[in-house]
N, C-alpha and C. Protein backbone atom coordinates (compact mmCIF):
# COMPACT_ATOMS: atom_id res chain seq x y z
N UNK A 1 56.39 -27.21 13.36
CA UNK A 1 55.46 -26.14 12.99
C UNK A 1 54.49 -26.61 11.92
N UNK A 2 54.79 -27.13 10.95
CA UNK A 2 54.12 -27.45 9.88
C UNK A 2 52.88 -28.96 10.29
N UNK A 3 53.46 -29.30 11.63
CA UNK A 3 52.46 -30.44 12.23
C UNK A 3 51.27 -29.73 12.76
N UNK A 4 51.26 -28.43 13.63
CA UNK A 4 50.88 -27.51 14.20
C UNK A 4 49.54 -26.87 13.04
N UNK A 5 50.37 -26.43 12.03
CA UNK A 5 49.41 -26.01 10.67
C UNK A 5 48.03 -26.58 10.23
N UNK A 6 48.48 -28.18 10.63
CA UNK A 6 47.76 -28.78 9.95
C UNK A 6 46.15 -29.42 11.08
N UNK A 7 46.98 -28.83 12.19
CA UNK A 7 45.97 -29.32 13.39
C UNK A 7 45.16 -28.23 13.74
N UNK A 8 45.56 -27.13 13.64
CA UNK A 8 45.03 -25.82 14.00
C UNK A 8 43.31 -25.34 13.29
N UNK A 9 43.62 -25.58 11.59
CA UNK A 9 41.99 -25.33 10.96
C UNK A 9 40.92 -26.45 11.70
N UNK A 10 41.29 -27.66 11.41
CA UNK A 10 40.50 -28.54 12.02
C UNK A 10 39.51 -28.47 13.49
N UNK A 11 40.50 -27.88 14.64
CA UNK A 11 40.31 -27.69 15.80
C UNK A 11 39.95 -26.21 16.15
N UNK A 12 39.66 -25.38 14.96
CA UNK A 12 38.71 -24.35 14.83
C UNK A 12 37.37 -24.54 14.90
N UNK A 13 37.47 -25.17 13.60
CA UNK A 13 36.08 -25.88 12.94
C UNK A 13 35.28 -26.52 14.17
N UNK A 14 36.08 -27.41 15.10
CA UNK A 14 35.53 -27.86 15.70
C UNK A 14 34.78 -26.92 17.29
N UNK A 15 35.78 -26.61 17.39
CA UNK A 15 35.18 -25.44 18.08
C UNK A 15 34.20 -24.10 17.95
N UNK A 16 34.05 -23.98 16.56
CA UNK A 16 32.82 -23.30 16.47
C UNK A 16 31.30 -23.55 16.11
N UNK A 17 31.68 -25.28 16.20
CA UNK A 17 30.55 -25.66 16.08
C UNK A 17 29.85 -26.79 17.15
N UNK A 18 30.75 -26.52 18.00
CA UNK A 18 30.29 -27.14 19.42
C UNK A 18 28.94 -26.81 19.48
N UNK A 19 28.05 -27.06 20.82
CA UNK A 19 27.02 -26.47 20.82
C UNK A 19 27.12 -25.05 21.94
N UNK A 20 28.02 -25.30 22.33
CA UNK A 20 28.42 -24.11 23.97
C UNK A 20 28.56 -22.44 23.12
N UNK A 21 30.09 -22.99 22.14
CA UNK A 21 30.12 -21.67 21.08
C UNK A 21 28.83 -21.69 20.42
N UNK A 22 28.36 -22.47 19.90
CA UNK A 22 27.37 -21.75 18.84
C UNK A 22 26.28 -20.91 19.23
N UNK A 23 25.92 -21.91 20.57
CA UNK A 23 24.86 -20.58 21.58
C UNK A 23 25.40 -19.50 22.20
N UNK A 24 26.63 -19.55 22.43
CA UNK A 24 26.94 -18.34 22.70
C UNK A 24 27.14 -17.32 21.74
N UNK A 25 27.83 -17.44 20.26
CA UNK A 25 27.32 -16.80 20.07
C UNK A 25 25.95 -16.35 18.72
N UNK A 26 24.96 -17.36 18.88
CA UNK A 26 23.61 -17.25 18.59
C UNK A 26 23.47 -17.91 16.99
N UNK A 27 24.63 -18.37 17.19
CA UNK A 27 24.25 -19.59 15.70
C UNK A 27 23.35 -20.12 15.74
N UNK A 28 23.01 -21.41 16.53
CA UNK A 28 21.98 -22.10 16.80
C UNK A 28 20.50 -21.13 16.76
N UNK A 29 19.82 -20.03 17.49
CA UNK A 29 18.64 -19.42 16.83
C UNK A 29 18.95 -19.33 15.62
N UNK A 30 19.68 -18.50 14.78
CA UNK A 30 20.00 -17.72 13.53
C UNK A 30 19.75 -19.08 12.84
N UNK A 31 20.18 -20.33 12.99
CA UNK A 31 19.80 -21.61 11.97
C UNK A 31 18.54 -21.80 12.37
N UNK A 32 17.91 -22.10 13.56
CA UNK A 32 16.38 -22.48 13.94
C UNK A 32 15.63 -21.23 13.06
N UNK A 33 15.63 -20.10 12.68
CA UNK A 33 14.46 -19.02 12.55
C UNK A 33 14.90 -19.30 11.27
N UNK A 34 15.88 -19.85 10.32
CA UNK A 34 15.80 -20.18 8.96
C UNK A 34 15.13 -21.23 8.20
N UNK A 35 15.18 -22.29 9.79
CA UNK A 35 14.35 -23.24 9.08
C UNK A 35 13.25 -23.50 9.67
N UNK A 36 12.72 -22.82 10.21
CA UNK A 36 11.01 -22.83 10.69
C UNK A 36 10.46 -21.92 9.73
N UNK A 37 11.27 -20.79 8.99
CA UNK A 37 10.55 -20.55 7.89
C UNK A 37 10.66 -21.16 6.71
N UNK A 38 11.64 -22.08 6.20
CA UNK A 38 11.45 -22.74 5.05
C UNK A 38 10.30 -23.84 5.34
N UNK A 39 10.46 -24.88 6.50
CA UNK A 39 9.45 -25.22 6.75
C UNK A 39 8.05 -25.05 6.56
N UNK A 40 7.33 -23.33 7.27
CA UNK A 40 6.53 -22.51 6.94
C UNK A 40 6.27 -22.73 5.44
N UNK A 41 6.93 -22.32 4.82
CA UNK A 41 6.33 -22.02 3.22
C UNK A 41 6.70 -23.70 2.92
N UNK A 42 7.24 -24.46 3.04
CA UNK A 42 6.95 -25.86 2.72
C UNK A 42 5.72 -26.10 2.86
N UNK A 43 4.84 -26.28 3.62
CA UNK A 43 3.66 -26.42 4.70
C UNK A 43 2.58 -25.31 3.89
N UNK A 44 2.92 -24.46 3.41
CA UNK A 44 2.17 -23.40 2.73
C UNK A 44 1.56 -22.50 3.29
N UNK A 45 2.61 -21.93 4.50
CA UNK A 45 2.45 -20.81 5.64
C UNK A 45 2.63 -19.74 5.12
N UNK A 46 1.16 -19.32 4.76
CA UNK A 46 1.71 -18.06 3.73
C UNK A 46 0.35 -17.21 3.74
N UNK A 47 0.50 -15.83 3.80
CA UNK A 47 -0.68 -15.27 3.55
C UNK A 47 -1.19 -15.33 2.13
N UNK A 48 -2.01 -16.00 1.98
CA UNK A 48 -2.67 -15.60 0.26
C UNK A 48 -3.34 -14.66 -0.21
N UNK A 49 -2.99 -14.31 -1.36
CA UNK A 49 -4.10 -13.14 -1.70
C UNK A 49 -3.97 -13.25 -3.40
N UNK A 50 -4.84 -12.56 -3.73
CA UNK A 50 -5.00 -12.64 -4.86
C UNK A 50 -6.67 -11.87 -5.08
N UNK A 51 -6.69 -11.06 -6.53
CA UNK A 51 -8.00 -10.49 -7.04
C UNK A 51 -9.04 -11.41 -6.79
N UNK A 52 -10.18 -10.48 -6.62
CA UNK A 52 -11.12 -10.65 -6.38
C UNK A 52 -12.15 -10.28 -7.95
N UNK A 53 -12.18 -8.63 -7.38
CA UNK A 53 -12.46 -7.63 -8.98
C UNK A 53 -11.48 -6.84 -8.75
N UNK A 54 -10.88 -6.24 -10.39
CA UNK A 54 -10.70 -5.47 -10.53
C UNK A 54 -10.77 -5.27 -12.22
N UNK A 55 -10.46 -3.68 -12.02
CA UNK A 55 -10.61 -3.23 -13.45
C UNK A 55 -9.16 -3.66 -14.51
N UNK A 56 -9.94 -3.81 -15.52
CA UNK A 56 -8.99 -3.61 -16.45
C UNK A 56 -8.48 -2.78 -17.11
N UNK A 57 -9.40 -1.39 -16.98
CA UNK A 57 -9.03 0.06 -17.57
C UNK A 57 -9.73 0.85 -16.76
N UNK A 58 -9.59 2.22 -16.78
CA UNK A 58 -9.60 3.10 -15.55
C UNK A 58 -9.00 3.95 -16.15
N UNK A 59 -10.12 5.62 -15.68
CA UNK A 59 -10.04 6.93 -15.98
C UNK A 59 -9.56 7.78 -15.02
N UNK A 60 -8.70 8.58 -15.24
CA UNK A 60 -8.59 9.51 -14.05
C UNK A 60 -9.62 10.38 -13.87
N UNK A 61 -9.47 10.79 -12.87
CA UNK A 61 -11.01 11.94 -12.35
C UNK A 61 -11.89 10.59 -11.88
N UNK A 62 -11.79 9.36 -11.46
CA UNK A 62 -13.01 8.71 -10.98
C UNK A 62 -12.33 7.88 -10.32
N UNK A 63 -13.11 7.44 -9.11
CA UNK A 63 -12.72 6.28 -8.18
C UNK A 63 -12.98 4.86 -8.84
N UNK A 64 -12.17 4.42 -8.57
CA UNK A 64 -12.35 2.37 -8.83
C UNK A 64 -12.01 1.80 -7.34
N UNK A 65 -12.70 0.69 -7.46
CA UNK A 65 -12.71 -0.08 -6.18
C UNK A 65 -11.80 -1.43 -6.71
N UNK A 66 -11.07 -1.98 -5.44
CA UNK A 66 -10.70 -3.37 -6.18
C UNK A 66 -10.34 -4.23 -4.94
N UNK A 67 -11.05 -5.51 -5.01
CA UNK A 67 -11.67 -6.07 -3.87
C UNK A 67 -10.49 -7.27 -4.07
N UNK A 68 -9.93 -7.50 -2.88
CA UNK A 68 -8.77 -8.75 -3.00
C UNK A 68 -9.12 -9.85 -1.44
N UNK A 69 -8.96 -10.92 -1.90
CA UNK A 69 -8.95 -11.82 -1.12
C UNK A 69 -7.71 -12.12 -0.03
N UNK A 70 -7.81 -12.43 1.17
CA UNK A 70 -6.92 -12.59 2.22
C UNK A 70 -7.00 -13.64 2.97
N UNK A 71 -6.44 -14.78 2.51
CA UNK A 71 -6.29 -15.66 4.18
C UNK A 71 -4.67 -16.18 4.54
N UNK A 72 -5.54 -16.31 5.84
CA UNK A 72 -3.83 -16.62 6.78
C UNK A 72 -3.91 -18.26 6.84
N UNK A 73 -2.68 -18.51 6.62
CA UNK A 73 -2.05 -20.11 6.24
C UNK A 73 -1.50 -20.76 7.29
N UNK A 74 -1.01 -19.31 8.05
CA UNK A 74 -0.98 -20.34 9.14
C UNK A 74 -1.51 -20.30 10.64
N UNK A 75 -0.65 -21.51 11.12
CA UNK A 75 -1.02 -21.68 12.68
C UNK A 75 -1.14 -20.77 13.77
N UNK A 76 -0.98 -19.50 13.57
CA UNK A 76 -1.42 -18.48 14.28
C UNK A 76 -1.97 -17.11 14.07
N UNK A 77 -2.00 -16.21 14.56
CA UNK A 77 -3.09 -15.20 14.95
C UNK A 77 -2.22 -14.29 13.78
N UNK A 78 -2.72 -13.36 12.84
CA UNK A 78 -1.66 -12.77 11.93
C UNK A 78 -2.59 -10.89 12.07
N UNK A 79 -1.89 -10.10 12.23
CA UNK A 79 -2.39 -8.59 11.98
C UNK A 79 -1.38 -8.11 10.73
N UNK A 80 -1.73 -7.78 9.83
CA UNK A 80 -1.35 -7.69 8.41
C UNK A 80 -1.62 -5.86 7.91
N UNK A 81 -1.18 -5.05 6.96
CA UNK A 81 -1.19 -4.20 6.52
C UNK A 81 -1.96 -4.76 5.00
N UNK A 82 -2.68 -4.02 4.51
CA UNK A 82 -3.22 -4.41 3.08
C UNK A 82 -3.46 -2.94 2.67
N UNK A 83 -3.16 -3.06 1.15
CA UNK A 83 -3.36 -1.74 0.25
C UNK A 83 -2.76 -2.14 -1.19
N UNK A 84 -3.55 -1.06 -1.72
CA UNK A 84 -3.55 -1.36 -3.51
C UNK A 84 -2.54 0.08 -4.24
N UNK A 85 -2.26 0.05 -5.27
CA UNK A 85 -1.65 1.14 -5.74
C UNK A 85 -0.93 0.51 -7.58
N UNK A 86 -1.22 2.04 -7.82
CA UNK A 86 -1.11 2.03 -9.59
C UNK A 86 0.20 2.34 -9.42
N UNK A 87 1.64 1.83 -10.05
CA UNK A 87 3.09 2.75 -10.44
C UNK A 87 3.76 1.71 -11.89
N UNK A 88 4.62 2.63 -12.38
CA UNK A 88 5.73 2.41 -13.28
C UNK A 88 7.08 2.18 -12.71
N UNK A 89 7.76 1.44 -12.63
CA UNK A 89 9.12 1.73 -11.93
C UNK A 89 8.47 2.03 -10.82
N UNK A 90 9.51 3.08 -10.30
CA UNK A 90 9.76 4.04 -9.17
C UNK A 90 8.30 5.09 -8.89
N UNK A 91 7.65 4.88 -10.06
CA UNK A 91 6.85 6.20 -10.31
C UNK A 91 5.11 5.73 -9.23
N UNK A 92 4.69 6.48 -8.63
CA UNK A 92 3.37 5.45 -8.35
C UNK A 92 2.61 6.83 -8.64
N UNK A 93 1.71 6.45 -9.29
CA UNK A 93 0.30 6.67 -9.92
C UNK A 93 -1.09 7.65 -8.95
N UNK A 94 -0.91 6.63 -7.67
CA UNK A 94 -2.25 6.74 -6.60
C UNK A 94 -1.99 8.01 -6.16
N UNK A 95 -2.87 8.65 -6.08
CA UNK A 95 -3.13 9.41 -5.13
C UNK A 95 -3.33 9.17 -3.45
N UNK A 96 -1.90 10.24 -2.79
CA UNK A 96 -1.88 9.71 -1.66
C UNK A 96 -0.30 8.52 -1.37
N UNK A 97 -0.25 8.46 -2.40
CA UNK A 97 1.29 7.48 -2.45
C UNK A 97 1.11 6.26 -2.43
N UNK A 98 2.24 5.38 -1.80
CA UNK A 98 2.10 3.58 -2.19
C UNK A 98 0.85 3.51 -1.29
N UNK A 99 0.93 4.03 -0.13
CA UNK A 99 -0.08 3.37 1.13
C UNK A 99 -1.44 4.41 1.07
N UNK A 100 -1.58 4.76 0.00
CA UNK A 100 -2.62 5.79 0.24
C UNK A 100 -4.36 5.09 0.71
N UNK A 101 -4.35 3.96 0.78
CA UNK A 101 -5.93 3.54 0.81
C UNK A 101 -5.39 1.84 1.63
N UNK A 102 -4.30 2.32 2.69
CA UNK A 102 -3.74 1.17 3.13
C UNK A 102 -5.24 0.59 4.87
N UNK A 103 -4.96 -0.54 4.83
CA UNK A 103 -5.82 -0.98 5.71
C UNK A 103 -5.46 -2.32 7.14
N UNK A 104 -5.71 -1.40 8.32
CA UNK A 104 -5.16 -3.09 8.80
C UNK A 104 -6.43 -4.49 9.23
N UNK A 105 -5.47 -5.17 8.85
CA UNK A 105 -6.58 -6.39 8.87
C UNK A 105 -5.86 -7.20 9.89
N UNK A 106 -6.94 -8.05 10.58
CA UNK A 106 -6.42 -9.28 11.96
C UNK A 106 -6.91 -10.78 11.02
N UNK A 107 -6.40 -12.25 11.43
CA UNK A 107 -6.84 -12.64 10.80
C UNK A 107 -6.69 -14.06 11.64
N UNK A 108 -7.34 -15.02 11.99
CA UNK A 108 -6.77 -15.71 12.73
C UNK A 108 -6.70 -17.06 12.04
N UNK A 109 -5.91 -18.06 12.64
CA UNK A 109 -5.65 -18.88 11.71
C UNK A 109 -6.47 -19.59 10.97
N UNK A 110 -6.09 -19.64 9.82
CA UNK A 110 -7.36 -20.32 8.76
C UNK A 110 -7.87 -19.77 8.36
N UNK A 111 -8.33 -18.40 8.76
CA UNK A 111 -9.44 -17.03 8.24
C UNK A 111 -9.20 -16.49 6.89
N UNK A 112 -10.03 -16.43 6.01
CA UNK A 112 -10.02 -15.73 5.40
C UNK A 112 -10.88 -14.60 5.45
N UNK A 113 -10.59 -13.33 4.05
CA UNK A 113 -11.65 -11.93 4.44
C UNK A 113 -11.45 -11.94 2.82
N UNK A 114 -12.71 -10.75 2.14
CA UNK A 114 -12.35 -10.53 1.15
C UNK A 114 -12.10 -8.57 1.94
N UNK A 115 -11.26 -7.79 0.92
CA UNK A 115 -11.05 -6.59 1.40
C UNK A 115 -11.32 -5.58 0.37
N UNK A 116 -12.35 -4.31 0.70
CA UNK A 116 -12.46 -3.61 -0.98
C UNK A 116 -11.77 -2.26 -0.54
N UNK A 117 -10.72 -1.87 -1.22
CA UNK A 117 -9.49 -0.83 -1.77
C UNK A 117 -10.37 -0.14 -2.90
N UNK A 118 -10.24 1.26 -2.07
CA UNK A 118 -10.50 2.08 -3.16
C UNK A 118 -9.75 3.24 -3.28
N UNK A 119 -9.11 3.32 -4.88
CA UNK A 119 -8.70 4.01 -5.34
C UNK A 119 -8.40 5.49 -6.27
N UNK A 120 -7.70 5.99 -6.34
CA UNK A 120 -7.79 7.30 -7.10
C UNK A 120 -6.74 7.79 -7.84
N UNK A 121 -6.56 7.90 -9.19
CA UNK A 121 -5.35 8.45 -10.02
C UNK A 121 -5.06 9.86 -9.82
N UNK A 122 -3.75 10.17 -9.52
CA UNK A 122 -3.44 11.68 -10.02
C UNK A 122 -3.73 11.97 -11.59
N UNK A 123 -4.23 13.18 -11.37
CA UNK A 123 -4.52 14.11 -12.34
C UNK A 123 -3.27 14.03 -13.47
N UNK A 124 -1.83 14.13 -13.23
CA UNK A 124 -1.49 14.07 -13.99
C UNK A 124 -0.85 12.81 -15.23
N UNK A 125 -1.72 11.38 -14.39
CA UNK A 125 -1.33 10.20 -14.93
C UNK A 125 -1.24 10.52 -16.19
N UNK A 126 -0.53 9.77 -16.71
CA UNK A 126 -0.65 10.17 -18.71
C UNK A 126 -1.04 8.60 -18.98
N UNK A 127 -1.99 8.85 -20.34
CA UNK A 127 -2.36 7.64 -20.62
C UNK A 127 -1.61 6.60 -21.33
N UNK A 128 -1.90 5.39 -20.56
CA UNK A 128 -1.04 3.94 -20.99
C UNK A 128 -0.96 3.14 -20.35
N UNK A 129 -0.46 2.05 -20.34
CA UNK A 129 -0.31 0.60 -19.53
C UNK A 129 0.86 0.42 -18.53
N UNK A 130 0.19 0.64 -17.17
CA UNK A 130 0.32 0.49 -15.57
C UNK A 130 0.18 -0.68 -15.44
N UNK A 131 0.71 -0.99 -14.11
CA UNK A 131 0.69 -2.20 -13.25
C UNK A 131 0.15 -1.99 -11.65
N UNK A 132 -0.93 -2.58 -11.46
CA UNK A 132 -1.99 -2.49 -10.55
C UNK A 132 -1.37 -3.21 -9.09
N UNK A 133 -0.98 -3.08 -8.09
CA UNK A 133 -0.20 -4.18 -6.91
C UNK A 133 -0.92 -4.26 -5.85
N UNK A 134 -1.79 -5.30 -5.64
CA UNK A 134 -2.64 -5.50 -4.00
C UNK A 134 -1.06 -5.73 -3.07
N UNK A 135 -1.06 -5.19 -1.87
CA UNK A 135 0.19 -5.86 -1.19
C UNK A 135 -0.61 -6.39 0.35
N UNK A 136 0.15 -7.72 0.70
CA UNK A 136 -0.16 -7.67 2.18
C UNK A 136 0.69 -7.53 3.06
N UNK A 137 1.08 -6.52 4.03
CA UNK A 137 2.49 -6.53 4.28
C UNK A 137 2.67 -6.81 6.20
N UNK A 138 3.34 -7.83 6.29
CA UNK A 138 3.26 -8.80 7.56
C UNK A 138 4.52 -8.48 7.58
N UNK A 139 5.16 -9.75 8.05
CA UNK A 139 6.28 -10.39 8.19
C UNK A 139 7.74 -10.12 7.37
N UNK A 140 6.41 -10.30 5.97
CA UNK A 140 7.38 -10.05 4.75
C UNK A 140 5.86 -9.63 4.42
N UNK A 141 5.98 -9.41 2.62
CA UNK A 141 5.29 -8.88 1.81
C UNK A 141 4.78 -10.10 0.82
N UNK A 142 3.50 -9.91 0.54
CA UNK A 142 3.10 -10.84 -0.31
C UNK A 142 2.19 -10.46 -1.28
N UNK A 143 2.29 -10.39 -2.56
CA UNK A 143 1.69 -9.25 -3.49
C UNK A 143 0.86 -10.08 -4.53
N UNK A 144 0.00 -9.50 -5.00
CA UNK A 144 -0.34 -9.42 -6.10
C UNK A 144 -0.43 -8.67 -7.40
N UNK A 145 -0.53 -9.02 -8.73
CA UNK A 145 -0.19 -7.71 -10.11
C UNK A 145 -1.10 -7.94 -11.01
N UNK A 146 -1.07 -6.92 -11.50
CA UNK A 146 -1.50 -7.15 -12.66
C UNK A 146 -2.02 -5.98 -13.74
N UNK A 147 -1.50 -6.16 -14.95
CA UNK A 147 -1.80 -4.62 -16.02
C UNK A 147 -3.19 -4.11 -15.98
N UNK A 148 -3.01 -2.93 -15.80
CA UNK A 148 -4.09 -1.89 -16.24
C UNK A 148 -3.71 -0.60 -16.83
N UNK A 149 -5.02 -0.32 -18.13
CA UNK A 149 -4.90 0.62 -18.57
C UNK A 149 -5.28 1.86 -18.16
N UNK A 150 -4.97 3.03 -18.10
CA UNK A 150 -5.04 4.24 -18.13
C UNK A 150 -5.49 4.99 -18.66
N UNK A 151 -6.23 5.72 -19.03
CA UNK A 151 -6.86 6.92 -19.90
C UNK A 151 -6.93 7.97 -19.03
N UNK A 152 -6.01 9.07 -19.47
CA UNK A 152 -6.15 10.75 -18.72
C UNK A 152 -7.24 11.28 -19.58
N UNK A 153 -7.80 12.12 -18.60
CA UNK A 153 -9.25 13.24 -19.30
C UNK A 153 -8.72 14.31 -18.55
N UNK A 154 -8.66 15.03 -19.39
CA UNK A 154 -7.20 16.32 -19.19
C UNK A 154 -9.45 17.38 -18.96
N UNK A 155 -8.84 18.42 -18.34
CA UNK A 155 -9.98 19.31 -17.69
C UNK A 155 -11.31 18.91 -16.87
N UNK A 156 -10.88 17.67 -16.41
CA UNK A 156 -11.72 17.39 -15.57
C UNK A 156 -11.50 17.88 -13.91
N UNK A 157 -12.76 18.19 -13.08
CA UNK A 157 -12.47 18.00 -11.44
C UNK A 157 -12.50 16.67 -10.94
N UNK A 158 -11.39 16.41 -10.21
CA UNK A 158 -10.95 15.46 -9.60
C UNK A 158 -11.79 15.21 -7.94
N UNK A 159 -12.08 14.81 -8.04
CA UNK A 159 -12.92 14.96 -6.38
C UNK A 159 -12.10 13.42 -5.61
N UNK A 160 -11.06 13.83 -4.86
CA UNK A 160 -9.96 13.13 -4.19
C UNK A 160 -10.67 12.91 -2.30
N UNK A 161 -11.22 11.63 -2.46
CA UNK A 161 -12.08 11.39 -0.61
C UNK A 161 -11.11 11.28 -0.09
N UNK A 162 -10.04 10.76 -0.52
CA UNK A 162 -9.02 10.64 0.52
C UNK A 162 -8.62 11.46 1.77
N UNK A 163 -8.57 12.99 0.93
CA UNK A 163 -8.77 14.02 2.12
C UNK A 163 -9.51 15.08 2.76
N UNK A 164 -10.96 14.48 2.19
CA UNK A 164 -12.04 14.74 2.24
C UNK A 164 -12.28 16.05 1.76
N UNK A 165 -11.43 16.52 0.81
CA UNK A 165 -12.04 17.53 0.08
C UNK A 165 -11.66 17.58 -1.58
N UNK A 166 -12.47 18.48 -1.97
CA UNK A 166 -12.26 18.64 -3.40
C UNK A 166 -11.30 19.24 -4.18
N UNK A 167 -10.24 18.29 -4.87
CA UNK A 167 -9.00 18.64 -5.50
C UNK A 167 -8.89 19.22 -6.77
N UNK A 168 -8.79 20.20 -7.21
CA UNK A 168 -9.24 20.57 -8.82
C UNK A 168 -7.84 20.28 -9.74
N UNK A 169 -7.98 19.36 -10.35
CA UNK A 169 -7.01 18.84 -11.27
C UNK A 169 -6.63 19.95 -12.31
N UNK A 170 -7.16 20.99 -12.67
CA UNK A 170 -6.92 21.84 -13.34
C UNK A 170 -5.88 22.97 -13.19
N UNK A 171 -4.97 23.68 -13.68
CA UNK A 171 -4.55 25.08 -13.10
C UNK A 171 -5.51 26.13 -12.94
N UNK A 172 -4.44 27.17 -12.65
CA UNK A 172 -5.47 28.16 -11.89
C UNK A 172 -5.97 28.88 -12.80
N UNK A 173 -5.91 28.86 -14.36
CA UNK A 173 -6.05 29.42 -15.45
C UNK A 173 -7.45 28.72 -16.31
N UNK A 174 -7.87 27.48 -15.56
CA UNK A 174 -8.85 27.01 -15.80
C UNK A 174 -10.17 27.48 -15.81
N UNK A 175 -11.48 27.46 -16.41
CA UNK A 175 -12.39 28.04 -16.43
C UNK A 175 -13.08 27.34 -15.20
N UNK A 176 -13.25 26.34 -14.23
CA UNK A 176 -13.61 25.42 -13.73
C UNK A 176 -13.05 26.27 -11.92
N UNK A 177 -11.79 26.63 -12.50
CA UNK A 177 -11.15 27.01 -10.85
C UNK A 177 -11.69 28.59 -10.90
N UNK A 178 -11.93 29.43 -11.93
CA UNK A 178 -12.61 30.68 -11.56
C UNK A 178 -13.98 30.43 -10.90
N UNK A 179 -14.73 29.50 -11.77
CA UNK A 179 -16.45 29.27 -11.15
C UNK A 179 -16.14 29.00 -9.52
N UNK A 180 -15.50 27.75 -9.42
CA UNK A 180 -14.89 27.46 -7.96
C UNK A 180 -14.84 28.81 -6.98
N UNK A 181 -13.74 29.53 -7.70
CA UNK A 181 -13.26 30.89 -6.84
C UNK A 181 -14.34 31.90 -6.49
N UNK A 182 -14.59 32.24 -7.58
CA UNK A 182 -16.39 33.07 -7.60
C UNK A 182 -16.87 32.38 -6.12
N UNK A 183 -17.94 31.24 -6.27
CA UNK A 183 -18.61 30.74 -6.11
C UNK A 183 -18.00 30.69 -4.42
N UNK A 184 -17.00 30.42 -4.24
CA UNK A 184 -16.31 30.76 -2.50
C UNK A 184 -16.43 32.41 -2.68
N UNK A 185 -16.32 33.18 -3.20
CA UNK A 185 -16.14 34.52 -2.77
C UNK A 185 -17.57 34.99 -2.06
N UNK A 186 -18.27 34.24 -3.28
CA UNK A 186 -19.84 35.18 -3.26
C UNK A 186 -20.52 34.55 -1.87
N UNK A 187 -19.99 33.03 -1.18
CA UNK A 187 -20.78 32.65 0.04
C UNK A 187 -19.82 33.46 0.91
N UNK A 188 -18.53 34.24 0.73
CA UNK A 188 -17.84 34.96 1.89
C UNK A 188 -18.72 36.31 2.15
N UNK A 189 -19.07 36.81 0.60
CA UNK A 189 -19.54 38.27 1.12
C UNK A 189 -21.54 38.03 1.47
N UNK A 190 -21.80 37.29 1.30
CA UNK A 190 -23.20 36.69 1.76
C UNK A 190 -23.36 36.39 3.33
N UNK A 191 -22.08 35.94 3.71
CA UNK A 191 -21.85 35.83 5.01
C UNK A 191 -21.34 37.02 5.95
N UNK A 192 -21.03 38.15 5.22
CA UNK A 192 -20.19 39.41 6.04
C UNK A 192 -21.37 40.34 6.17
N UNK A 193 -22.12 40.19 4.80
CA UNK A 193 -23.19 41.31 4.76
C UNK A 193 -24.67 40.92 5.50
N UNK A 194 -24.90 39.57 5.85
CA UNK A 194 -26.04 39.02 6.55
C UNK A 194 -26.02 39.84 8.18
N UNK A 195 -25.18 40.45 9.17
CA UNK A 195 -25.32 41.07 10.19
C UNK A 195 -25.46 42.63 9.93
N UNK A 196 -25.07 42.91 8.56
CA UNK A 196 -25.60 44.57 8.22
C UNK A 196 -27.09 44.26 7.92
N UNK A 197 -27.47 43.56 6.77
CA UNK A 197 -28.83 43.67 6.60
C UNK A 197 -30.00 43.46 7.69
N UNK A 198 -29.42 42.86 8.60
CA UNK A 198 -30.34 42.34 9.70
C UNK A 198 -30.48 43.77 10.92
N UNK A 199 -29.27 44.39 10.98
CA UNK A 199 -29.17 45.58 12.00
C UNK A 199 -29.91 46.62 11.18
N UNK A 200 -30.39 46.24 9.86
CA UNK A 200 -30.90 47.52 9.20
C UNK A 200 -32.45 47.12 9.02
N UNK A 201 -32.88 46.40 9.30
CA UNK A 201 -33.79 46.04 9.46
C UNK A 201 -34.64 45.61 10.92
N UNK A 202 -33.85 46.04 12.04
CA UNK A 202 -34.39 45.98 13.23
C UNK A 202 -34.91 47.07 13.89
C-alpha cells in the first residue's frame, strides 16, 4: 500500500496535464487567453488615453467641456465606450451618474481621435477637491485622473442639456422657482383665453 501512495500523486499530475485532459477540460484555452494578453500589454496593446483640456476648477450651475485623447494599440478593429465624471469614493458628482455624457467610439487599428465630454455638477456638490475620471471602457477599462476643484454657488439656475430641459437647483421656496411658476401660469391662461377673445370679436 504505501508503494501504491507514492505512485498515485505523480500519475495524477501526469494525467492532468496530458494534452487530451487538458483540452477536454479547457485548460489549454484558459492558459492561451492569459497569455495573448500579457503578451498584448507587453507589445503595448492598450487603448491610450489621457487629457487633452481640462479644467482645474469648476462651478456648479455651468457646463465644462473636457477633451481626452484615444488611440487603439492594437492590431485590430476596437468599438470602445468613453465618458468623463466628477466622484469622491462611492459618491459621483455628475449629473446624470457615472455614464451620464458617455459616448461610443470605433477605432481601427492605429487610430487615434481626440473626444470632447461635456459635463455638469449637481446642484448639491459642496465645495472642495474632487477627482475628475476620463474612462475608456472595452475589454477592460482604461482610465484617466486627475484633481479638480469645486466651488458650489448655492441660488443659482442650473440649466442641465442633458435632458434637455431646465433644472432649477433651488427649492420650491426660492424666489427664482415662483418667477418660473408665474411665468408658466401666465403663458397657460394666455393660451385658454386666446379662443374667447377671438369668438368675441368675430
Amino acid at each position: 500500500m504505501g508503494n501504491l501512495n507514492l505512485i498515485y500523486p505523480p500519475l495524477l499530475v501526469l494525467l492532468l496535464t496530458s494534452p487530451i485532459v487538458a483540452e477536454l477540460y479547457g485548460f489549454n484555452s484558459a492558459l492561451d487567453e492569459i497569455a495573448s494578453k500579457e503578451k498584448n500589454e507587453a507589445r503595448g496593446h492598450i487603448i491610450q488615453i489621457y487629457f487633452v483640456e481640462a479644467p482645474d476648477r469648476v462651478k456648479t450651475g455651468e457646463s465644462f467641456n473636457v477633451t481626452i485623447s484615444l488611440r487603439n494599440n492594437f492590431d485590430a478593429f476596437k468599438e470602445i465606450e468613453v465618458y468623463s465624471y466628477v466622484f469622491e469614493g462611492r459618491k459621483c458628482l455628475s449629473f446624470g451618474g457615472w455614464k451620464g455624457n458617455a459616448q461610443r467610439i470605433s477605432l481601427n487599428p492605429g487610430e487615434g481621435v481626440n473626444v470632447v465630454l461635456e459635463n455638469f455638477l449637481k446642484g448639491d456638490a459642496e465645495s472642495g477637491n474632487y477627482t475628475m475620471r476620463a474612462r475608456a471602457k472595452g475589454e477592460k477599462d482604461y482610465d484617466v485622473s486627475k484633481e479638480i476643484e469645486v466651488i458650489q454657488q448655492p441660488f443659482d439656475i442650473e440649466r442641465q442639456r442633458i435632458t434637455g430641459q431646465m433644472v432649477l437647483n433651488n427649492d420650491s421656496d426660492s424666489p427664482e422657482f415662483f418667477l418660473f411658476a408665474a411665468s408658466v401660469a401666465g403663458l397657460i391662461v394666455l393660451f385658454l383665453m386666446y379662443p374667447l377673445k377671438r369668438g368675441r370679436f368675430l
